[in-house]
Protein backbone atom coordinates (compact mmCIF):
# COMPACT_ATOMS: atom_id res chain seq x y z
CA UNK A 1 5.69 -6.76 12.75
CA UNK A 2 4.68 -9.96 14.06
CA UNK A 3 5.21 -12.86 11.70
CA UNK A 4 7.31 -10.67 8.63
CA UNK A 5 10.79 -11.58 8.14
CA UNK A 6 13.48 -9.70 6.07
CA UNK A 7 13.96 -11.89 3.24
CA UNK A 8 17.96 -12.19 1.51
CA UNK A 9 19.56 -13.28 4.63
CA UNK A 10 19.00 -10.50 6.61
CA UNK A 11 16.67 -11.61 9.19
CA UNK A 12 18.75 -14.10 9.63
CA UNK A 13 22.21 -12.13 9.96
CA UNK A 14 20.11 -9.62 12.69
CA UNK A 15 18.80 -12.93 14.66
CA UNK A 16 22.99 -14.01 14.40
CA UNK A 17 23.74 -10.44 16.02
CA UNK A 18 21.52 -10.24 19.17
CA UNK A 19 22.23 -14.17 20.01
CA UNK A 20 18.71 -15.45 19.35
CA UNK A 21 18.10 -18.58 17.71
CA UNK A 22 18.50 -18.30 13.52
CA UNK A 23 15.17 -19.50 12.17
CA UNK A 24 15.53 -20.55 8.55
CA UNK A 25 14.76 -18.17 5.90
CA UNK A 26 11.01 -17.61 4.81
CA UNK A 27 10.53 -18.43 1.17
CA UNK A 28 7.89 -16.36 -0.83
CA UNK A 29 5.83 -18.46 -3.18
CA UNK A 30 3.40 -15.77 -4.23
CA UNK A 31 2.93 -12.27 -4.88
CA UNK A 32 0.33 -9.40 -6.26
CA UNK A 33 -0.13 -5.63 -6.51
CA UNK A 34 -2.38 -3.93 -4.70
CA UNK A 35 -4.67 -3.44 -7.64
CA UNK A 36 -5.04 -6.65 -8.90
CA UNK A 37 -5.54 -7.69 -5.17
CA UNK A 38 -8.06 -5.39 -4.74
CA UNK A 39 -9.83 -6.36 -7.80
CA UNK A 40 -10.59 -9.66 -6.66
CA UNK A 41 -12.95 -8.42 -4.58
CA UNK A 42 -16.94 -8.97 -6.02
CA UNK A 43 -17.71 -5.47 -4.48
CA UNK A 44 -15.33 -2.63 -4.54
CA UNK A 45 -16.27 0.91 -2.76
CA UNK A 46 -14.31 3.82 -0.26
CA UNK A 47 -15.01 6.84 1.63
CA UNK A 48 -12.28 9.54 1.33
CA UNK A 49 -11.96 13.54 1.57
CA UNK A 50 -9.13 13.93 -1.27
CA UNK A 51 -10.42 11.17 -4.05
CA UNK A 52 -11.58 13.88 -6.35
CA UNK A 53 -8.14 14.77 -7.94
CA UNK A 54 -7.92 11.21 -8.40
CA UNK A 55 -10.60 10.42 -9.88
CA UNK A 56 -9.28 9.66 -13.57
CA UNK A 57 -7.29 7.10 -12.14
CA UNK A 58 -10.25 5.24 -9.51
CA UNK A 59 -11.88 5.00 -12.97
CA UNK A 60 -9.51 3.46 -15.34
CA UNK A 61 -8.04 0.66 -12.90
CA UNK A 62 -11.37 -0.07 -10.22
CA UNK A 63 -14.15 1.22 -12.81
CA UNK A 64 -14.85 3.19 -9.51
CA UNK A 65 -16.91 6.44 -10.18
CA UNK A 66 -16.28 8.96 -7.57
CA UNK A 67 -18.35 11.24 -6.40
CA UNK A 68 -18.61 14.45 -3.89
CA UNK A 69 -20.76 14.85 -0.88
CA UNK A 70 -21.47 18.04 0.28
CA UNK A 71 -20.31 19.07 3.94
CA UNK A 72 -22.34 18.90 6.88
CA UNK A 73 -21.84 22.24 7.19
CA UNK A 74 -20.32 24.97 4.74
CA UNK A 75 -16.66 25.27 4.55
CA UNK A 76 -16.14 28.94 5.59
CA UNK A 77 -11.92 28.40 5.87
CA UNK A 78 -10.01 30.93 3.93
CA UNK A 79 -7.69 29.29 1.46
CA UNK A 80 -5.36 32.09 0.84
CA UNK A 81 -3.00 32.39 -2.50
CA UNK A 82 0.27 31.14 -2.46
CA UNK A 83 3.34 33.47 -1.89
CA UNK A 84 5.64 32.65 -3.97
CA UNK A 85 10.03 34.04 -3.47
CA UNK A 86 12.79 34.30 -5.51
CA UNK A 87 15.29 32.46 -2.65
CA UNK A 88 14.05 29.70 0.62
CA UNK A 89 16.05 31.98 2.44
CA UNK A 90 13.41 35.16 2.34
CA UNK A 91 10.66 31.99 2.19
CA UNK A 92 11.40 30.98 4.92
CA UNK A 93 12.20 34.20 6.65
CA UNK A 94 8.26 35.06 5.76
CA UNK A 95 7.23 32.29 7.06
CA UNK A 96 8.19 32.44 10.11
CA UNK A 97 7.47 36.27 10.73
CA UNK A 98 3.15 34.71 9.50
CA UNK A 99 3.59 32.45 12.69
CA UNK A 100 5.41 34.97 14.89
CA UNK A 101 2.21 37.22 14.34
CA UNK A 102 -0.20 34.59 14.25
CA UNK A 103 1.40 33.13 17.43
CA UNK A 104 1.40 37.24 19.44
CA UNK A 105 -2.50 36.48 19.07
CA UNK A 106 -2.58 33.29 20.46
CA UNK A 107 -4.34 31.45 17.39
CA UNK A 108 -3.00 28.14 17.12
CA UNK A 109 -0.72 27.27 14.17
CA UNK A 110 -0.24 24.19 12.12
CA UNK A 111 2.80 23.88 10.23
CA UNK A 112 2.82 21.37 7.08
CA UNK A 113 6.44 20.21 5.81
CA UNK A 114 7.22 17.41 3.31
CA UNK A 115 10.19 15.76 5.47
CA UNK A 116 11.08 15.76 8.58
CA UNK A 117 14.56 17.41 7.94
CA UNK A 118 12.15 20.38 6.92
CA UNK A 119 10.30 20.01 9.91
CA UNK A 120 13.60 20.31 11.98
CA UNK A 121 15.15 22.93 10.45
CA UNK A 122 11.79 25.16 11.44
CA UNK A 123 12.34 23.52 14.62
CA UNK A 124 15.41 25.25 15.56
CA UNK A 125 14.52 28.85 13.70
CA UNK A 126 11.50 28.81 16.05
CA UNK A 127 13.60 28.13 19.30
CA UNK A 128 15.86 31.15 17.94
CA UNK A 129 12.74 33.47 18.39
CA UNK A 130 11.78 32.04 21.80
CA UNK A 131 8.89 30.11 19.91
CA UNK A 132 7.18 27.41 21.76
CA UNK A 133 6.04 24.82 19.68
CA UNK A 134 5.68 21.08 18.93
CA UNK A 135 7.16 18.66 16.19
CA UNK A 136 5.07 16.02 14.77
CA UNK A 137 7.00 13.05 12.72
CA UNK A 138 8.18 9.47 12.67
CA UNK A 139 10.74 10.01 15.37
CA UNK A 140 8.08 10.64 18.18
CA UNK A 141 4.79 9.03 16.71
CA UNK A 142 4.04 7.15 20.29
CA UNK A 143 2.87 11.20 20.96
CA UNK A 144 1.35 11.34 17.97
CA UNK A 145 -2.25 11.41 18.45
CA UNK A 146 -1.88 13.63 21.93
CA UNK A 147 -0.05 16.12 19.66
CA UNK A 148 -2.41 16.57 17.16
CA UNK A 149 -5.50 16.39 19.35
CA UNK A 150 -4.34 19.44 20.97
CA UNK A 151 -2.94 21.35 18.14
CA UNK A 152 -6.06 23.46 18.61
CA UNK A 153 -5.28 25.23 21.73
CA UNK A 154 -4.86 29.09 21.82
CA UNK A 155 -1.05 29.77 21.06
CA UNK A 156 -0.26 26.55 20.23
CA UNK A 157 2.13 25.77 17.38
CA UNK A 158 2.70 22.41 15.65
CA UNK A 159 4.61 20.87 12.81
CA UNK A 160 3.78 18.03 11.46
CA UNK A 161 5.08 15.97 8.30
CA UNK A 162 1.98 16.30 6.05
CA UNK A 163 1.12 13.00 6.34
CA UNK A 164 1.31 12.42 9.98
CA UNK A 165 -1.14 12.71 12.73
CA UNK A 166 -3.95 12.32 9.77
CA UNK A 167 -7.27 10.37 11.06
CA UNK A 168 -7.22 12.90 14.80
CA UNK A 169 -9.24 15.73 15.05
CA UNK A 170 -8.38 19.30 15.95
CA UNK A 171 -11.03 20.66 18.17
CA UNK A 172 -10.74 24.41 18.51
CA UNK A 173 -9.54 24.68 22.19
CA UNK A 174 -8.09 21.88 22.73
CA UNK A 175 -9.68 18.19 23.36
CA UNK A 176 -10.79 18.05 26.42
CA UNK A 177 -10.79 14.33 27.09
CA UNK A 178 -7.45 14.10 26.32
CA UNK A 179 -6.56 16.48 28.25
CA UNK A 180 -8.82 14.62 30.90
CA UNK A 181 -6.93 11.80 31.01
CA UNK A 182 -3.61 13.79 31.29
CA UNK A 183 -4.58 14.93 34.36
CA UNK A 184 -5.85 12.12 35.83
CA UNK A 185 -2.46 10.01 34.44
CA UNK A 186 -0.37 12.41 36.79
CA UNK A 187 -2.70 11.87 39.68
CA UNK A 188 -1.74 8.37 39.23
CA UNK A 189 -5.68 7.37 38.85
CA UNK A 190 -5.78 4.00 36.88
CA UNK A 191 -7.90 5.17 33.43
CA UNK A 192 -8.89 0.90 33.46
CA UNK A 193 -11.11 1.17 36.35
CA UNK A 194 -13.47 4.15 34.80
CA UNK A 195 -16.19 2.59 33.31
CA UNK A 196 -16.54 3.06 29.65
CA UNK A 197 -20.28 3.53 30.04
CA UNK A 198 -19.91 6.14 32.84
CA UNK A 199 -17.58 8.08 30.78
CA UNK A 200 -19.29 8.38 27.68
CA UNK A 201 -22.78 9.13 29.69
CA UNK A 202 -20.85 12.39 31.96
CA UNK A 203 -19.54 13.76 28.28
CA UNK A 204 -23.01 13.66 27.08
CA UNK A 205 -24.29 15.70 30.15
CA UNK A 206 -22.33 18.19 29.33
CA UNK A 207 -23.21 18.70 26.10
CA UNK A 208 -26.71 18.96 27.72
CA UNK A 209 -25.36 21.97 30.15
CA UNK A 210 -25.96 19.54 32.50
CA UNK A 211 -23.42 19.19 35.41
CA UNK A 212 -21.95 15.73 35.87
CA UNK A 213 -20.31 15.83 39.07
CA UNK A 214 -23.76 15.24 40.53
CA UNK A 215 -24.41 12.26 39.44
CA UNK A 216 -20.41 11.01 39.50
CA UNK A 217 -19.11 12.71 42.31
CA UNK A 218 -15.91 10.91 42.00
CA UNK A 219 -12.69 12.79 41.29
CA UNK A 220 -12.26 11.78 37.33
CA UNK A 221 -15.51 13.27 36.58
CA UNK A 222 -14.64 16.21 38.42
CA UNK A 223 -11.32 16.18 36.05
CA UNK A 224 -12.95 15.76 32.89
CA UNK A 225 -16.08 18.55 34.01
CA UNK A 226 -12.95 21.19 34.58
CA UNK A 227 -11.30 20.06 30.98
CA UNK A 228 -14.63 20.32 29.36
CA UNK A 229 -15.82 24.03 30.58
CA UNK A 230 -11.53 24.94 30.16
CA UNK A 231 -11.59 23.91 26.06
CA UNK A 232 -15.44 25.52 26.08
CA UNK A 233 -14.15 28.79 26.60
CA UNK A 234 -10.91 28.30 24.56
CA UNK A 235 -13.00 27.27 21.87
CA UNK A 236 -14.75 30.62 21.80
CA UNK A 237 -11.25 32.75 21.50
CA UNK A 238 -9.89 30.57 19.24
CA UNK A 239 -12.75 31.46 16.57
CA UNK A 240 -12.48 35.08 17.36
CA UNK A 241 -8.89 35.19 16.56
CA UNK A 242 -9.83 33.42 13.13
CA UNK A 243 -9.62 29.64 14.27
CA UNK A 244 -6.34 27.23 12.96
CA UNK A 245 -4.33 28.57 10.55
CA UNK A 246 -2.21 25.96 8.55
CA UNK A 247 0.78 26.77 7.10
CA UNK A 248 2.68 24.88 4.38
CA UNK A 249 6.28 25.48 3.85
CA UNK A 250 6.54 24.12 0.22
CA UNK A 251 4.06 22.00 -2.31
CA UNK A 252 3.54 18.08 -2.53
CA UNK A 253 3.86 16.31 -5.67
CA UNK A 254 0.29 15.42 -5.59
CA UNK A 255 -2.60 18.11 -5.44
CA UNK A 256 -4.32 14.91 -2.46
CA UNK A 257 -1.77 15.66 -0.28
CA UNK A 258 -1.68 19.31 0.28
CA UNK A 259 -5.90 19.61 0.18
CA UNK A 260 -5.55 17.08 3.10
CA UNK A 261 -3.14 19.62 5.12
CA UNK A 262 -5.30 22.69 4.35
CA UNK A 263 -8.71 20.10 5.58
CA UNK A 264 -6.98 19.88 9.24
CA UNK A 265 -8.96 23.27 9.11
CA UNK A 266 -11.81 24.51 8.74
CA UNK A 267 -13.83 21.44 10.82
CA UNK A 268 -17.44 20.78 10.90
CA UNK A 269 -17.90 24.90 9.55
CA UNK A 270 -15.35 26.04 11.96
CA UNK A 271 -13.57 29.31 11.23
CA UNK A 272 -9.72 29.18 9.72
CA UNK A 273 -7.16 29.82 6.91
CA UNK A 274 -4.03 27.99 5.10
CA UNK A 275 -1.66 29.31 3.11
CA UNK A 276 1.44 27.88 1.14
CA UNK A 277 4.67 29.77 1.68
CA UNK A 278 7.26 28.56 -2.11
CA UNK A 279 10.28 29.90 -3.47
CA UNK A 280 11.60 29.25 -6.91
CA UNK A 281 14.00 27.00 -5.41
CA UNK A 282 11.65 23.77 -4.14
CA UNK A 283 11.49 20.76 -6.05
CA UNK A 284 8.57 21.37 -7.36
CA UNK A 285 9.12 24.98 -9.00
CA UNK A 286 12.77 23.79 -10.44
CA UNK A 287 11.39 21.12 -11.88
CA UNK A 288 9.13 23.10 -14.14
CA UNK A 289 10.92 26.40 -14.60
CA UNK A 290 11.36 27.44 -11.30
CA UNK A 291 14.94 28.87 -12.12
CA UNK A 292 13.70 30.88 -15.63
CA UNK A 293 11.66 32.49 -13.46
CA UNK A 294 14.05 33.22 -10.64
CA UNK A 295 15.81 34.70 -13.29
CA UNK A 296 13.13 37.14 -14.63
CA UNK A 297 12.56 38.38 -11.10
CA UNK A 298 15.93 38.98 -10.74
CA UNK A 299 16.47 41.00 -14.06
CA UNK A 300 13.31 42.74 -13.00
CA UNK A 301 14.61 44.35 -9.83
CA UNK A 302 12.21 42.04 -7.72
CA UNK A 303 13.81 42.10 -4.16
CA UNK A 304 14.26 38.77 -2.50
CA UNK A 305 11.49 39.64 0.27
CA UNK A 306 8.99 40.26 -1.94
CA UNK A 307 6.43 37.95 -3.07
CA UNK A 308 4.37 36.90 -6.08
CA UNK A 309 0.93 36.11 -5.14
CA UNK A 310 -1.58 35.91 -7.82
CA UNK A 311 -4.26 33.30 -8.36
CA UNK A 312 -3.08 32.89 -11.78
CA UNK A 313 1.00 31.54 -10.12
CA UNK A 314 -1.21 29.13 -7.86
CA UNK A 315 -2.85 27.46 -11.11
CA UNK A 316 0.37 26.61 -12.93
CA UNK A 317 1.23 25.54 -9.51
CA UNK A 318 -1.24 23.39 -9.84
CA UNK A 319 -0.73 22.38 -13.36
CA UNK A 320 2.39 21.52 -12.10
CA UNK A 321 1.21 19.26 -9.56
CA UNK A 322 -1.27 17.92 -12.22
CA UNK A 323 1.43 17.05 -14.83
CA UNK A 324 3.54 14.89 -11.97
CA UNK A 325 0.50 13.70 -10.66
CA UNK A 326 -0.60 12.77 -14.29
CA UNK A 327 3.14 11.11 -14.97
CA UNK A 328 3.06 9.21 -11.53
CA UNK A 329 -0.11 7.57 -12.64
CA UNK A 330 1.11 6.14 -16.44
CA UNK A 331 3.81 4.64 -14.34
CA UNK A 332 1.29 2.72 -12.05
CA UNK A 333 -0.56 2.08 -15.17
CA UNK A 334 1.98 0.53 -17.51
CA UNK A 335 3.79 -1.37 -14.41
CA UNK A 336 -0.65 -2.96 -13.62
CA UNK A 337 -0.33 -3.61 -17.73
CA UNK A 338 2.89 -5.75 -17.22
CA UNK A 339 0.89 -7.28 -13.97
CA UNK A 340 -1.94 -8.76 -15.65
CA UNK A 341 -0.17 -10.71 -18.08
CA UNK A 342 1.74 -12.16 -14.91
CA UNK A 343 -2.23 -12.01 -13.13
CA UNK A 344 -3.80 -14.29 -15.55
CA UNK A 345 -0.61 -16.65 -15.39
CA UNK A 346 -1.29 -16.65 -11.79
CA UNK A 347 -4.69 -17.45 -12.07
CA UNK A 348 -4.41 -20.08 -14.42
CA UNK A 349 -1.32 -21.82 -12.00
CA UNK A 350 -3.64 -21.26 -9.17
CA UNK A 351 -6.49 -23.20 -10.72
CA UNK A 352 -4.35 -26.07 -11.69
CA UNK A 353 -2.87 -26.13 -8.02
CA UNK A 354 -6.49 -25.91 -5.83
CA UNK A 355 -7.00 -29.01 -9.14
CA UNK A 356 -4.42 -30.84 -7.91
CA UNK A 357 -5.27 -31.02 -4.11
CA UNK A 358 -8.83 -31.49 -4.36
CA UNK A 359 -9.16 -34.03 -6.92
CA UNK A 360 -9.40 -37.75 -5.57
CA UNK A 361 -7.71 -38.76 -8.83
CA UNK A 362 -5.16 -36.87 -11.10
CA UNK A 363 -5.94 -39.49 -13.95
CA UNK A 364 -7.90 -37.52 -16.10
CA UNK A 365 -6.49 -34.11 -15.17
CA UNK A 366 -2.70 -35.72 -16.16
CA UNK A 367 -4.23 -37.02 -19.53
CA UNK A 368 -5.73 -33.73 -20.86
CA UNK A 369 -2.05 -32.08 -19.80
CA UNK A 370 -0.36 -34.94 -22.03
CA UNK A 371 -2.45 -34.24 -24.60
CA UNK A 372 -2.42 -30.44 -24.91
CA UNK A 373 1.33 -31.36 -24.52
CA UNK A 374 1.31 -33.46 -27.23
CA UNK A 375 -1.26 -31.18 -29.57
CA UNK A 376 1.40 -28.55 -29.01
CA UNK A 377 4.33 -30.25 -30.17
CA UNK A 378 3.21 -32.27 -33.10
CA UNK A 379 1.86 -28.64 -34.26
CA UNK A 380 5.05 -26.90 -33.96
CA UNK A 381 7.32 -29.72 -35.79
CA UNK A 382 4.53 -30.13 -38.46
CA UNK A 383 3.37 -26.59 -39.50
CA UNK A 384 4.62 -26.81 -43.11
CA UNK A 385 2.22 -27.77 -45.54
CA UNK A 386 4.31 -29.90 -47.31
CA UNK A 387 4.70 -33.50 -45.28
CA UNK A 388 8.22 -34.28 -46.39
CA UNK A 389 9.41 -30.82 -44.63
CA UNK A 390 8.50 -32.17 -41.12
CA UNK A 391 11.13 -32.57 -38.61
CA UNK A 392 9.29 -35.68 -37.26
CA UNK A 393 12.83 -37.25 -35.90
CA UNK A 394 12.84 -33.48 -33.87
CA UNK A 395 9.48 -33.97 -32.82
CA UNK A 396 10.15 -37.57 -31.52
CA UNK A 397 12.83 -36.32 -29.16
CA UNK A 398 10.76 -33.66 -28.07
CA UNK A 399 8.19 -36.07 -27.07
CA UNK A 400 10.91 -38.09 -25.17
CA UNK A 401 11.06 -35.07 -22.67
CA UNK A 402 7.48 -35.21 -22.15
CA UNK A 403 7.23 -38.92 -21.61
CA UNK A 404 9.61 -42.25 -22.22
CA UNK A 405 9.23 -43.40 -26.11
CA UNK A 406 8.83 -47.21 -26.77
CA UNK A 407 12.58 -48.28 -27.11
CA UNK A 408 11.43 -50.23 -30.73
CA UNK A 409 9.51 -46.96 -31.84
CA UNK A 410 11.11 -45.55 -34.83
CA UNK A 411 10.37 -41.93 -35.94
CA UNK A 412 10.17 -42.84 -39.54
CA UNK A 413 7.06 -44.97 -38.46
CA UNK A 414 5.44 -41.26 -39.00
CA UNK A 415 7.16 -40.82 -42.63
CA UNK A 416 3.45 -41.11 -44.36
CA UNK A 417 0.58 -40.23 -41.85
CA UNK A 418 -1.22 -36.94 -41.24
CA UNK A 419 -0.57 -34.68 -38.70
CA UNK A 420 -4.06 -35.77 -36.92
CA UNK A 421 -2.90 -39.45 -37.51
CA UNK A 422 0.81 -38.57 -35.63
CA UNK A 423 -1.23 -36.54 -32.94
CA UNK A 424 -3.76 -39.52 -31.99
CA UNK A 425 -0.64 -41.94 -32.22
CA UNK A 426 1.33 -39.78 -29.66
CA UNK A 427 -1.38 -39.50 -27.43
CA UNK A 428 -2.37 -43.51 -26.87
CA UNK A 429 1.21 -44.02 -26.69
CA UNK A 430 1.63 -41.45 -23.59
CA UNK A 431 -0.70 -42.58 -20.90
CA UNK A 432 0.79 -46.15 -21.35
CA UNK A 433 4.40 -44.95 -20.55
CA UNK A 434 3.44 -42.93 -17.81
CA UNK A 435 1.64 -45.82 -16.24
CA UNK A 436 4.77 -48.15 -16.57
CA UNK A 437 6.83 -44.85 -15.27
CA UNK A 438 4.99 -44.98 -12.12
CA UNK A 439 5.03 -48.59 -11.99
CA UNK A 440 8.78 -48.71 -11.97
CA UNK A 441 9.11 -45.63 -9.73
CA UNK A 442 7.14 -48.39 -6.85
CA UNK A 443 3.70 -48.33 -4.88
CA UNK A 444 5.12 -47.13 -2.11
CA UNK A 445 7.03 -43.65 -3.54
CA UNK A 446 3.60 -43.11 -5.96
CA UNK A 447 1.75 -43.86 -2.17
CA UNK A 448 3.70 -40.86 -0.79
CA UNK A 449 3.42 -38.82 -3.34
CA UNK A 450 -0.44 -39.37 -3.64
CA UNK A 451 -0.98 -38.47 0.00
CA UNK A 452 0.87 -35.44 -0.49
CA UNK A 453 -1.46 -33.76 -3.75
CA UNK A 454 -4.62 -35.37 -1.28
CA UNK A 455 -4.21 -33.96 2.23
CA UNK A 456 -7.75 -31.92 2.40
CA UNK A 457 -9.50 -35.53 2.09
CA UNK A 458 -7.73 -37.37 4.94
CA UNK A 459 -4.31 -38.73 6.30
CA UNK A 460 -1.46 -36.27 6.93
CA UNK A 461 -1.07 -32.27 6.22
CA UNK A 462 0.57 -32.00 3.42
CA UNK A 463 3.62 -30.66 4.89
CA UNK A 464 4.02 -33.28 7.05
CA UNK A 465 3.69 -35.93 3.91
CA UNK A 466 6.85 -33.25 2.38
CA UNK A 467 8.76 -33.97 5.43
CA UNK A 468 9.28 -37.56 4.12
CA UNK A 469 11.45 -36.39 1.56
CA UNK A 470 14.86 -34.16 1.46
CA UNK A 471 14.80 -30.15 1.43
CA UNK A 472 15.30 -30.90 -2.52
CA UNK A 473 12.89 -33.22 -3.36
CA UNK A 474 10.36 -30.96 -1.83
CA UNK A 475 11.64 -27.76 -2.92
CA UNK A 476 10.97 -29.86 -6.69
CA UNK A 477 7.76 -30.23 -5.42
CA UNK A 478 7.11 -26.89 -4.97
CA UNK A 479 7.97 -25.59 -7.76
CA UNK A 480 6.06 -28.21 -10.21
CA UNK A 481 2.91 -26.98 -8.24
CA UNK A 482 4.05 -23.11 -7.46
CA UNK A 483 6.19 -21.92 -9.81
CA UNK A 484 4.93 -20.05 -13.28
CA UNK A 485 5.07 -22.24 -16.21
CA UNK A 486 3.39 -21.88 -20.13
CA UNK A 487 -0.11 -19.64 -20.14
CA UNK A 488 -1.95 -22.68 -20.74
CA UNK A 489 -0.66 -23.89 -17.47
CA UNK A 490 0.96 -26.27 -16.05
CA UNK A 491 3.05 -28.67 -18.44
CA UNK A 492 3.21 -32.39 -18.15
CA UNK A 493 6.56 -32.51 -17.62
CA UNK A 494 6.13 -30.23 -14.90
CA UNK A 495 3.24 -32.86 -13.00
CA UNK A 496 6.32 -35.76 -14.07
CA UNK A 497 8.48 -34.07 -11.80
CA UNK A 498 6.06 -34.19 -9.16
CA UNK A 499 5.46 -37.94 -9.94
CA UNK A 500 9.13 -38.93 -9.70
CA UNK A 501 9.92 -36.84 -6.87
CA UNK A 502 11.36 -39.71 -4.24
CA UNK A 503 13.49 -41.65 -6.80
């Protein structure tokens, strides 16, 4: 993808391989999950056929309520129960005897998988019965969309992972402007120089009955008029024969997925059916008691090619599905809980950094720091209530790290004041220090450094005003203003660093 880089090295160790030039490595300073990054949005809303199962969950994180409009036009698709085997073998043996039949009528097919190993395997069983059939997944998705679009054609048989091919629809007989442009691509007649408007205006005549090729007499109008009367009358047999019929060869974890394989049916009050072929091997059924219950059926006599289908299997199927679904989701939940402690970190770093770069002076920003510092400190080296119990020689070298201490200061100077007294004593002493700090550390460094936090109000970018210094001067730059420090934000000894970064 254009502008991503593998991060660790191996970008670079590819880029070494094929004798390009080795860019340096891309350094992330940032990151966020989707929710959080969604949530920063003022107004928050979707449109999607499968958000009712996950509705607890749109809720709970997005405050999102979700709610079901009816269809255009009623659903009249015949969701069949499951059948449910003792072994894959006879599973899959019944499975492929449903499309055999299905396919002897010419009604087209659509067969779901959850892999594409799955989706192979069914591959070669139906080229052992002299099947004729496309496969749908990753390793030919530059097809994708033609596959799908025609996946509605008498006789035709597809499988597709469940999630491919999702967003095309399956017109009963076939699309015919894809089909169209097939044609006219093996005429060699350049699709560029049809006119958009001309196109669109000879498919609306013919949903008027009227005839096109009067008006466009030229030979892609003629195509499409032939394609469009051709899928017409397809359409027509399709529905008699019962319209798609989707088959899935074993359950998805979540409920979404399979209602969005059994919705490639049933279109716009089309005719169809679906129907889920399981055995008590899949994932799924072993993972909640799939093999007790192999073992009942086999105690009870129950032969291998016979079934269990009853609504009341399908609904702890479901329950099933419900549970992992339900599990999934206090994963996502717990790992957003961990997030928003690291969110509102982010935030507060974020707000200190736009501070930083938009602020014509740092003066008063740097002083509040210093003295939240300072506040901090004195309160954790004088908490007892007793004053001879403070550790005020600790708390003076503590200080040090935040700022240079007065070489005559003596911590004993603090033997008999307050805390309050200490704190307001701590915090005129700082800004002096810091002022004689930058002093020594020279106009010209301070100069540098000054046009580097001020680039949005004139002089150079700021990277440009980084290029001045080494790769780890900056990189000390960056990570005073980027990294994560304290909740409250960003330390003072943090901003020091950034002060002191060309000495």
């Amino acid at each position: 993808m254009e502008g991503r880089r593998y991060s660790e090295g191996l970008h670079q160790a590819i880029e070494a391989k094929e004798g390009v030039k080795v860019q340096n490595e891309s350094m992330t300073l940032a990151t966020i999950t989707f929710q959080n990054f969604f949530r920063m949005y003022d107004k928050l809303s979707g449109m999607t056929g499968t958000a009712k199962t996950e509705e607890e969950e749109f809720g709970s994180i997005y405050d999102l309520d979700v709610i079901s409009v009816p269809t255009y036009r009623p659903v009249i698709r015949d969701d069949m129960a499951d059948l449910v085997y003792r072994t894959v073998e006879a599973k899959y043996k019944a499975l492929l005897d449903d499309i055999a039949e299905a396919y002897s009528q010419r009604q087209p097919v659509l067969v779901g998988t959850v892999a594409i190993e799955t989706s192979e395997f069914i591959s070669q069983l139906l080229k052992r019965r002299g099947i004729e059939h496309e496969v749908l997944n990753a390793k030919n998705h530059e097809r994708e969309a033609t596959i799908i679009a025609q996946a509605g054609q008498p006789g035709a048989v597809t499988i597709a992972t469940n999630m491919a091919g999702r967003g095309v629809d399956i017109l009963l007989g076939g699309n015919p402007e894809g089909m169209a442009r097939e044609q006219l691509r093996k005429e060699d007649i350049d699709l560029a120089m049809i006119p958009q408007e001309q196109w669109t205006h000879c498919l609306e005549l013919l949903r008027q009955g009227q005839d096109p090729t009067k008006t466009y007499p030229d030979r892609w109008a003629q195509v499409l008029t032939a394609k469009y009367k051709e899928t017409e009358k397809d359409r027509e047999f399709v529905k008699s024969v019962g319209g798609l019929y989707v088959v899935g060869t074993e359950r998805h974890e979540a409920r979404r997925i399979d209602n969005q394989l059994r919705g490639r049916s049933g279109r716009l009050g089309d005719p169809g059916g679906s129907r889920f072929y399981l055995s008590m091997e899949d994932e799924l059924m072993r993972r909640f008691g799939g093999e007790r219950m192999s073992n009942i059926m086999s105690r009870l006599g129950v032969e291998d090619d016979m079934p269990i289908e009853a609504g009341l299997v399908s609904r702890a199927i479901e329950n099933s599905q419900t549970k992992v679904e339900g599990h999934n989701f206090d994963i996502r939940k717990h790992v957003l809980k961990y997030d928003e402690v690291v969110n509102e970190q982010r935030n507060r770093i974020y707000e200190q950094r736009r501070r930083i770069l938009t602020e014509l002076s740092l003066k008063n920003s740097i002083e509040s720091m210093i003295e939240e510092e300072v506040e901090t400190t004195v309160s954790a080296f004088t908490a007892s209530e007793y004053d001879d119990e403070w550790q005020v020689e600790e708390l003076a070298q503590s200080l040090h790290a935040v700022f240079p201490m007065p070489a005559d200061f003596e911590p004993e100077e603090w033997q008999n004041l307050s805390r309050d007294e200490i704190e307001d004593q701590a915090v005129e002493m700082a800004p002096g220090r810091l002022c004689g700090q930058r002093s020594r550390a020279g106009r010209r460094a301070y100069a540098h450094c000054r046009k580097a936090h001020y680039a949005p109000f004139g002089g150079q970018p700021l990277g440009s005003s980084l290029d001045r210094f080494g790769p780890s001067a900056r990189r000390h730059w960056l990570a005073g203003i980027c990294a994560s420090g304290p909740a409250g934000g960003v330390s003072a000894r943090g901003v020091c660093h950034v002060w002191r970064v060309d000495e």
